[in-house]
C-alpha atoms as a PDB file:
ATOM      1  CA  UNK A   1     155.494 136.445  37.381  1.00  0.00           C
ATOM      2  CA  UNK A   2     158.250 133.693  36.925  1.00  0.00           C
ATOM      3  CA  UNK A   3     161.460 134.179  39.107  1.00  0.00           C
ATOM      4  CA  UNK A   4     164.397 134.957  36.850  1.00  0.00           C
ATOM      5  CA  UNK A   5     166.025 131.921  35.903  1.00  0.00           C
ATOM      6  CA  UNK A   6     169.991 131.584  34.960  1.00  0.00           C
ATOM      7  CA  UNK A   7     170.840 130.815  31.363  1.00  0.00           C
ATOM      8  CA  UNK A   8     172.707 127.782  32.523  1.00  0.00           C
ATOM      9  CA  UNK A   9     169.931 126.542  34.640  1.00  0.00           C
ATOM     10  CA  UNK A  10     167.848 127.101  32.055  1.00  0.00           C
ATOM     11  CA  UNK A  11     169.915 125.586  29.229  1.00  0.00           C
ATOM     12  CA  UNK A  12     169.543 122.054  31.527  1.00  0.00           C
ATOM     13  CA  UNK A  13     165.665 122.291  31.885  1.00  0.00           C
ATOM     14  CA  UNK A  14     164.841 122.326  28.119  1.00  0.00           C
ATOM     15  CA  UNK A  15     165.497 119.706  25.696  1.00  0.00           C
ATOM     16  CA  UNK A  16     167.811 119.485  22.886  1.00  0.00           C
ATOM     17  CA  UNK A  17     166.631 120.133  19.126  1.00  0.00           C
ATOM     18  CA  UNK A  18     168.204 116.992  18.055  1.00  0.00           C
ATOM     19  CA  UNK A  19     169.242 114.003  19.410  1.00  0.00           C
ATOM     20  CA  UNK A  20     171.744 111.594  17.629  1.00  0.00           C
ATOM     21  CA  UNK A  21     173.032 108.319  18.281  1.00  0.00           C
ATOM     22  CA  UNK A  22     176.365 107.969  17.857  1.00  0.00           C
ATOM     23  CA  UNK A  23     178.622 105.178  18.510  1.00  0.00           C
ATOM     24  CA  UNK A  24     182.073 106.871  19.463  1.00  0.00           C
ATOM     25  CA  UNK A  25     182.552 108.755  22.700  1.00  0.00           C
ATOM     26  CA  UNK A  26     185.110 111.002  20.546  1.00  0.00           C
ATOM     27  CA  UNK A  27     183.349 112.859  17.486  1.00  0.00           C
ATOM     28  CA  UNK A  28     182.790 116.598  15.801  1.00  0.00           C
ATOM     29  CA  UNK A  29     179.752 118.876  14.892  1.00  0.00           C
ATOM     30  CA  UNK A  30     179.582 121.169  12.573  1.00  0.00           C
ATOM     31  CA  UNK A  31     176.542 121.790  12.583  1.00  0.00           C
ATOM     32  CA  UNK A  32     175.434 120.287   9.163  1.00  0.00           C
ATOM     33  CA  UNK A  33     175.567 121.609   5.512  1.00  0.00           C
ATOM     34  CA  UNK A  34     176.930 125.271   4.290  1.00  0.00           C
ATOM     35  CA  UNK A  35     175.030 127.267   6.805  1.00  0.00           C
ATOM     36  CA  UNK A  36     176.582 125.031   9.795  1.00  0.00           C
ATOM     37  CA  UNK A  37     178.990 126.146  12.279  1.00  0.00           C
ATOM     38  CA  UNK A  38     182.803 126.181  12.933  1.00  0.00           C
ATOM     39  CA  UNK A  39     183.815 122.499  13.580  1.00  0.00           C
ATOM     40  CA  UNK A  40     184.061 121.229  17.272  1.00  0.00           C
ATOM     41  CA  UNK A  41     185.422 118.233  18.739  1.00  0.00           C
ATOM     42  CA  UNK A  42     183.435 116.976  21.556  1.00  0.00           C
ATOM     43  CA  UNK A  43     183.823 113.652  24.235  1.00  0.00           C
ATOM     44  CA  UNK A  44     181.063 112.097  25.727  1.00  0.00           C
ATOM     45  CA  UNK A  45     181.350 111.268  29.148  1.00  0.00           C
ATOM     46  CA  UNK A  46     180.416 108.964  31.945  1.00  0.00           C
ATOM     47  CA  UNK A  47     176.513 110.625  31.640  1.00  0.00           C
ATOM     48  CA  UNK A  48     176.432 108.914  28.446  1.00  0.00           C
ATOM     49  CA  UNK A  49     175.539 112.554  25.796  1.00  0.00           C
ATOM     50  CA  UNK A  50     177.344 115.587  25.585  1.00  0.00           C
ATOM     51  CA  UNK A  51     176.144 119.056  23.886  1.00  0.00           C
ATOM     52  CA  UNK A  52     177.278 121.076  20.938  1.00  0.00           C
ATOM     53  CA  UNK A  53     178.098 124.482  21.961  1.00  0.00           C
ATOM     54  CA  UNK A  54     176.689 126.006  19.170  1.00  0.00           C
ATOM     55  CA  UNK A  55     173.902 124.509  17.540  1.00  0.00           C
ATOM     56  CA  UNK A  56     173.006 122.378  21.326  1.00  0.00           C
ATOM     57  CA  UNK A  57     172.694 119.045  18.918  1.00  0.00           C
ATOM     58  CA  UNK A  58     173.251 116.517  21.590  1.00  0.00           C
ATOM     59  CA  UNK A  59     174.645 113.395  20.481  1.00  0.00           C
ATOM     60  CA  UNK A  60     174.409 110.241  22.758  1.00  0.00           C
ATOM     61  CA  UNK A  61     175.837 106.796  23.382  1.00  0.00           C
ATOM     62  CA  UNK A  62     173.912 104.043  21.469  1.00  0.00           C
ATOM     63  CA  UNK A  63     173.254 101.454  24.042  1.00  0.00           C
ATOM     64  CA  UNK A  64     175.727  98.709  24.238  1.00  0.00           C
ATOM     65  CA  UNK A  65     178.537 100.296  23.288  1.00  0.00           C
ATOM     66  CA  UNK A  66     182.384 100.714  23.967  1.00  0.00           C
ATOM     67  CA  UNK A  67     182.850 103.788  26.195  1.00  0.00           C
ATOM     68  CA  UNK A  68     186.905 103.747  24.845  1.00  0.00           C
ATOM     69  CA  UNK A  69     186.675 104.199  21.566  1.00  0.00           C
END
């Protein structure tokens, strides 16, 4: 039998659903079309992706550019 596992250690072993580029480090999900979610504004930090809360769409840095936008 596995050992119980945390949700948030789990939640950092498994990989997102989606994965977009993005070339801002300041942008919103909402999770896409009518059934979607409410909207959230999200940063990306100095790892370079960040999470949605909701639908766990993480949306990373494009290579190359401007961490200040």
């Amino acid at each position: 039998m596995m050992p119980a596992m945390s949700k948030a250690s789990t939640a950092r072993t498994l990989p997102a659903p989606e994965t977009v580029e993005v070339t801002s480090t300041r942008l919103f999900c909402d999770g896409g079309g009518a059934l979607g979610h409410p909207r959230v504004f999200l940063t990306i930090g100095a790892d370079g992706f960040t999470d949605c809360p909701y639908c766990d769409r993480r949306y990373a840095l494009r290579e190359g550019c401007n961490r200040h936008h």
